[in-house]
Protein backbone atom coordinates (compact mmCIF):
# COMPACT_ATOMS: atom_id res chain seq x y z
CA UNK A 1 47.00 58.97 -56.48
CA UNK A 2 47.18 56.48 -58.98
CA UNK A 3 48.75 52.77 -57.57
CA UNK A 4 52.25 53.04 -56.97
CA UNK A 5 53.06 49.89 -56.14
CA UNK A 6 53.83 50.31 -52.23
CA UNK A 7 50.73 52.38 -51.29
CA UNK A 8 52.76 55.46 -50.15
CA UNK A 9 50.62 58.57 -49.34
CA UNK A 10 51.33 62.16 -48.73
CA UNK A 11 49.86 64.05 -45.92
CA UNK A 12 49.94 67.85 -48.15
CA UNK A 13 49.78 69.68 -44.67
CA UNK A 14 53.59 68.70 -43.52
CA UNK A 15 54.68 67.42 -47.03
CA UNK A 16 55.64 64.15 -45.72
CA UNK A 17 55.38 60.76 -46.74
CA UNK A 18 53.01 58.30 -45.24
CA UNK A 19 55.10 54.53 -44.96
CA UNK A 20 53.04 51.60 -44.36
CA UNK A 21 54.23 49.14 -41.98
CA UNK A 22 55.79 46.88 -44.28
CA UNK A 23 58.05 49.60 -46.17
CA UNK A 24 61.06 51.28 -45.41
CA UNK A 25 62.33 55.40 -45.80
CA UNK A 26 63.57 58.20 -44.61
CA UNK A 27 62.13 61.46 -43.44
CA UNK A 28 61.93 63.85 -46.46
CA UNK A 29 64.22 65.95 -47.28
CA UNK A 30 62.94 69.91 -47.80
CA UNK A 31 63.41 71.94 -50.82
CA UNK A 32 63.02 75.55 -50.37
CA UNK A 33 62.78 78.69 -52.25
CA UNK A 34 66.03 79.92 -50.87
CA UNK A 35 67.75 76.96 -52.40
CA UNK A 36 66.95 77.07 -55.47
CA UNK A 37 67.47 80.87 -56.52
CA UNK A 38 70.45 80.90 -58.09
CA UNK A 39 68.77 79.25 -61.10
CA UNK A 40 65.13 81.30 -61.23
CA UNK A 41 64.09 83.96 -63.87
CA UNK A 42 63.95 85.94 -61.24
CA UNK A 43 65.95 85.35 -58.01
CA UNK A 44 64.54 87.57 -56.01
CA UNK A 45 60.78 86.39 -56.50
CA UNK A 46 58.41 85.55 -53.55
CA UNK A 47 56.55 82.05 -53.63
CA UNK A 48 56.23 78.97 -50.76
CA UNK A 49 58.64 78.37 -48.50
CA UNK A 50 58.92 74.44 -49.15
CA UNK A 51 58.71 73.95 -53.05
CA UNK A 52 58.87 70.04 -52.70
CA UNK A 53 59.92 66.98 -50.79
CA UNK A 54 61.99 64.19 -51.76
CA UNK A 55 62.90 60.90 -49.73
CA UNK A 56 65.74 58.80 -51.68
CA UNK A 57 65.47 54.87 -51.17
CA UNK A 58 61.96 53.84 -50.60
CA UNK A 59 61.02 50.29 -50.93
CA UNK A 60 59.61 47.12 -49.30
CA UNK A 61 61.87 45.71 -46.25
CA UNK A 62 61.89 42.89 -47.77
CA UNK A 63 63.50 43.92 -51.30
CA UNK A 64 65.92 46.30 -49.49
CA UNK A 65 68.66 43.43 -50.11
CA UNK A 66 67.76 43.29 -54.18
CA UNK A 67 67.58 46.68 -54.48
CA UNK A 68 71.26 46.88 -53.08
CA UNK A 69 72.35 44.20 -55.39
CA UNK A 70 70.88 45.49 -58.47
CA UNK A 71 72.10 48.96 -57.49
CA UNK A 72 69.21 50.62 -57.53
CA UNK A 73 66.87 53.18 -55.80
CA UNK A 74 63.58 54.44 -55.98
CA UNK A 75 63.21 58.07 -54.97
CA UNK A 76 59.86 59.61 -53.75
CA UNK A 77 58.71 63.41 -54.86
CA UNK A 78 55.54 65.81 -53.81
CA UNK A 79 55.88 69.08 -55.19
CA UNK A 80 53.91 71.87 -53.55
CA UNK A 81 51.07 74.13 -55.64
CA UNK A 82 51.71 77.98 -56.47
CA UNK A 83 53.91 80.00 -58.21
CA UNK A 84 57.55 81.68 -57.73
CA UNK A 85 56.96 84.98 -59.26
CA UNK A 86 55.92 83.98 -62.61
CA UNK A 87 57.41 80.51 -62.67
CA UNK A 88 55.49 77.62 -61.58
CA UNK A 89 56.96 75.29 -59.09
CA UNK A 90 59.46 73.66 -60.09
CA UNK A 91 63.13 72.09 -59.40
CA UNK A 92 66.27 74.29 -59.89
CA UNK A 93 68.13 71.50 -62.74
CA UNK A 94 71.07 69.22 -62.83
CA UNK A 95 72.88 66.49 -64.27
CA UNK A 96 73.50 63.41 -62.70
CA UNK A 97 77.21 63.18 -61.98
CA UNK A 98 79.12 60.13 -62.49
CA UNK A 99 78.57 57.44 -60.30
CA UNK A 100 81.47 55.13 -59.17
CA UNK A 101 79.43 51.83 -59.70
CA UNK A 102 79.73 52.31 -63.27
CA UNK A 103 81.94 55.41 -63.74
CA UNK A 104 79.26 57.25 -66.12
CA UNK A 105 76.28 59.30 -65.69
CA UNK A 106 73.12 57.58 -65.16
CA UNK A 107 69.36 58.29 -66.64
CA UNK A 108 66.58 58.80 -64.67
CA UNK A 109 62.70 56.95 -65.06
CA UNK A 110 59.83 58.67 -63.59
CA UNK A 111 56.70 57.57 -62.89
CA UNK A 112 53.72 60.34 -62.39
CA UNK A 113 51.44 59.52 -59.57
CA UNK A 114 49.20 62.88 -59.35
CA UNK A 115 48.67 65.49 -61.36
CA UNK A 116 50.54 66.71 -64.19
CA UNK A 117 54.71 66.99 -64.77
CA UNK A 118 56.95 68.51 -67.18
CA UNK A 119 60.23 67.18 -67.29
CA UNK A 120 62.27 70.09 -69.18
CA UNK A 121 65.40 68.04 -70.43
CA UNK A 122 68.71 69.20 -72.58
CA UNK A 123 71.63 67.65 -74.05
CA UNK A 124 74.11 69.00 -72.41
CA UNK A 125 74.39 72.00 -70.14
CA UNK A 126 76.82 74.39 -72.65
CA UNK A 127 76.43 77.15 -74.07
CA UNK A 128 75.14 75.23 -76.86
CA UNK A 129 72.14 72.99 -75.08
CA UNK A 130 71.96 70.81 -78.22
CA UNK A 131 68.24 69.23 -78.51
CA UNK A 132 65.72 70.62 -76.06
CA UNK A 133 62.92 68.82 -74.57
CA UNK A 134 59.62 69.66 -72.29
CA UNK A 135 57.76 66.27 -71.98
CA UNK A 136 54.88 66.90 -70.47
CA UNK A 137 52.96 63.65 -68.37
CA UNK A 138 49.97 63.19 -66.35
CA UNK A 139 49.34 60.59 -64.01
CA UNK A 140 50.28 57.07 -64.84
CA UNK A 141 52.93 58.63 -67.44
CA UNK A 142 56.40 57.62 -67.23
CA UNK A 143 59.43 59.65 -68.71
CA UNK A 144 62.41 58.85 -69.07
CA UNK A 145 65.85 61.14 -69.27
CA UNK A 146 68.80 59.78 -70.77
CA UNK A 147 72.47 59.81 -68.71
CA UNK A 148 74.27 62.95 -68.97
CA UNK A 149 71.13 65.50 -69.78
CA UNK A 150 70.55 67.99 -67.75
CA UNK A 151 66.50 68.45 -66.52
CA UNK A 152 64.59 69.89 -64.04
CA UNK A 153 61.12 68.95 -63.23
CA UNK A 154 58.09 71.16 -63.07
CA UNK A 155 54.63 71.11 -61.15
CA UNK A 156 52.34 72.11 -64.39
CA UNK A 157 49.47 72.77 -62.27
CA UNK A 158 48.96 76.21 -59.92
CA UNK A 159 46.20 74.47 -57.97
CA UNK A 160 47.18 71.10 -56.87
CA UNK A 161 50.26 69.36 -55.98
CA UNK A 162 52.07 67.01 -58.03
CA UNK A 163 53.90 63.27 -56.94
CA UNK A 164 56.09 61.42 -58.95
CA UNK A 165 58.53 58.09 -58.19
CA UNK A 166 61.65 57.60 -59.77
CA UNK A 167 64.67 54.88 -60.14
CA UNK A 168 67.95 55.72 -59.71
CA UNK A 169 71.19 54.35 -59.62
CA UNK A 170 72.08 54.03 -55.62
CA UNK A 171 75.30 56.24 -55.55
CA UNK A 172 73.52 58.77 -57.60
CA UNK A 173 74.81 62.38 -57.16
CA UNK A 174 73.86 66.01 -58.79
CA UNK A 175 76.00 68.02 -60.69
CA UNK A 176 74.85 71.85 -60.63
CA UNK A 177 78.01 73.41 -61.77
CA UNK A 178 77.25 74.15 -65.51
CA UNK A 179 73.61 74.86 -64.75
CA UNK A 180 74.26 77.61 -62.01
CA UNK A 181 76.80 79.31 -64.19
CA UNK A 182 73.96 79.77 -66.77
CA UNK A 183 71.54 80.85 -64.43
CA UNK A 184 69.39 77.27 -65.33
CA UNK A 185 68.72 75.82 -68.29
CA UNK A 186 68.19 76.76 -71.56
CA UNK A 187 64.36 77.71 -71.02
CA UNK A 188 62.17 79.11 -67.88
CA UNK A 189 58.67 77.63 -67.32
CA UNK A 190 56.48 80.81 -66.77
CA UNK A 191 52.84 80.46 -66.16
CA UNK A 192 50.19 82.16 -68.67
CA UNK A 193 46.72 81.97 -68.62
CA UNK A 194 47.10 79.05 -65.78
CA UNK A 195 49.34 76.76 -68.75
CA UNK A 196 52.82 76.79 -68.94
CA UNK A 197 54.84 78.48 -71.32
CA UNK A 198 58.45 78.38 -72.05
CA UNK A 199 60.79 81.71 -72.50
CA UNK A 200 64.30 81.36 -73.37
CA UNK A 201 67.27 81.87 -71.28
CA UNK A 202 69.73 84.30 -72.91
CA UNK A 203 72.76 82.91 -71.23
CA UNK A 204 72.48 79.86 -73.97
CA UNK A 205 72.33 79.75 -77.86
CA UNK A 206 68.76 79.06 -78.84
CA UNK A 207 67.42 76.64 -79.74
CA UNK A 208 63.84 75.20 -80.23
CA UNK A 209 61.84 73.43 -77.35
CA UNK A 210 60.42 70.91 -79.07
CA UNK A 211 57.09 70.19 -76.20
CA UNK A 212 55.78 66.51 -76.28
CA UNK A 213 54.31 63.98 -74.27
CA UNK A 214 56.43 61.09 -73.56
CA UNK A 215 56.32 57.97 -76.34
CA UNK A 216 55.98 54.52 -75.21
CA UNK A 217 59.72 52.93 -73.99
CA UNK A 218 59.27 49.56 -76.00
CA UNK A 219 63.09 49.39 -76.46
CA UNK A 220 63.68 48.94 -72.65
CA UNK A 221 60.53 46.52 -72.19
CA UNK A 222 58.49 48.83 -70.19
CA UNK A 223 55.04 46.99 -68.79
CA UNK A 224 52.95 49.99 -69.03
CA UNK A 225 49.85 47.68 -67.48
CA UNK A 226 52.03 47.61 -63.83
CA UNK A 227 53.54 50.37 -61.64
CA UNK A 228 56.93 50.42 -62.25
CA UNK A 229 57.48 49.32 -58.40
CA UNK A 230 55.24 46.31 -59.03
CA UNK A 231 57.78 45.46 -62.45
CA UNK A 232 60.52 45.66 -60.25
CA UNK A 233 59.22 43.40 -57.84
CA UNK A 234 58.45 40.96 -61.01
CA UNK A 235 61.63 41.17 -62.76
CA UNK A 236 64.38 42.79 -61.03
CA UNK A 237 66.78 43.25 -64.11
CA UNK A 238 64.17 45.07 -66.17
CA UNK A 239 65.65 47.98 -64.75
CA UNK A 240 69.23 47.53 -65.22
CA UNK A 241 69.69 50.21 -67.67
CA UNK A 242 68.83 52.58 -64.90
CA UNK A 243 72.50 51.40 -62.76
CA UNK A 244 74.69 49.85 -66.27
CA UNK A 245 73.83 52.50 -69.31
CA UNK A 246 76.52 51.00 -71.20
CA UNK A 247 74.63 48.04 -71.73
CA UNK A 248 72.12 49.48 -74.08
CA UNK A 249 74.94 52.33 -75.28
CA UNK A 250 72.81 52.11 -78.73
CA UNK A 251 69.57 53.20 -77.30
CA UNK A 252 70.99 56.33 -76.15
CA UNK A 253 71.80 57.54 -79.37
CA UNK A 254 69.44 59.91 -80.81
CA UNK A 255 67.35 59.49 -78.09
CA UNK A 256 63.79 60.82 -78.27
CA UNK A 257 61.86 61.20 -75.01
């Protein structure tokens, strides 16, 4: 993996994380197939059991206190390799509810530490998705999805696993309602030919997916030299408009990913 600032590792055989001494997190949670079903082209396909881990607050020991005051948390992902049916792996969608730090929805900032992501992001989760997004990143990438929009993330390899990091605001929470009662978003990743293709989902009004890979975040002074760990470390503030969105209101307008 690429340097993620804290020199986490995966061990691929139990899909855990590897702390060092010197930082702190929990046991990961499990994703699997069975959870996530409600929200697949096909809910009854066969794929892995486990589709990914995630462990929520990760950090140094010793920042633990400044991540608390600055209301943030970084988040930890491995997604597994395969298929479900004809879907690659792949997270079932959501919107980040909003949190009672700052009574709005927060955005999301990933960093890609192996292999290759999409992160599918929409507007809104209506019947009318307004603008549609698959940013596709490979390691070293960072994405970024604007409060309120509703995304899933996406292993874009069949072969190899895929590990991202992510801030968060601390009281974070998922809101699945609108995407379970239309059976996901507004496109399903299928895989052709080993490369990901997009086919709509008829419970929405369509719309294009415009597919991309992500710009360079110069608005929200974005060191793309550093991990975004190390940054953190250097500046906590830079970050802010992870945990206060209302701060940089402006930027969120006609946001592009």
């Amino acid at each position: 993996m690429i340097n993620n600032g804290m020199n986490l590792t995966f061990d691929l055989d139990t899909m855990e994380l590897n702390y060092p001494k010197d930082i702190y997190g929990p046991p990961t949670e499990k994703r699997r197939l069975d959870d996530v079903r409600a929200t697949l082209r096909d809910p009854s396909a066969d794929g892995p059991d486990i589709l990914y881990s995630i462990a929520m607050d990760v950090g140094f020991k010793q920042d633990k206190d400044t991540l608390i005051r600055h209301n943030l948390l970084y988040g930890a992902c491995l997604y597994n390799k395969g298929q479900v049916g004809d879907e690659p792996i792949r997270s079932q969608g959501h919107i980040h509810f909003q949190s009672p730090s700052c009574e709005c929805s927060t955005g999301e900032l990933y960093e890609i530490w192996h292999g290759t992501a999409i992160v599918f992001m929409q507007e809104r989760a209506a019947d009318h998705p307004g603008r549609v997004f698959a940013v596709e990143g490979k390691e070293g990438d960072i994405i970024l999805v604007p409060p309120g929009w509703a995304h899933y993330t996406v292993n874009a390899s069949i072969d190899e696993p895929m590990a991202f990091g992510a801030w968060c605001v601390r009281d974070y929470g998922f809101d699945y309602e609108d995407v379970r009662k239309h059976r996901g978003l507004a496109y399903y990743p299928i895989v052709k030919d080993k490369s990901i293709d997009f086919v709509p989902n008829p419970e929405y009004i369509q719309v294009e997916v415009i597919r991309k890979a992500p710009r360079k975040y110069t608005e929200f002074h974005l060191d793309y030299t550093k991990s975004l760990y190390e940054q953190f470390r250097e500046e906590p503030s830079r970050f802010d408009f992870i945990p206060k969105p209302y701060t940089v209101a402006e930027l969120w307008e006609n946001f592009i990913p």
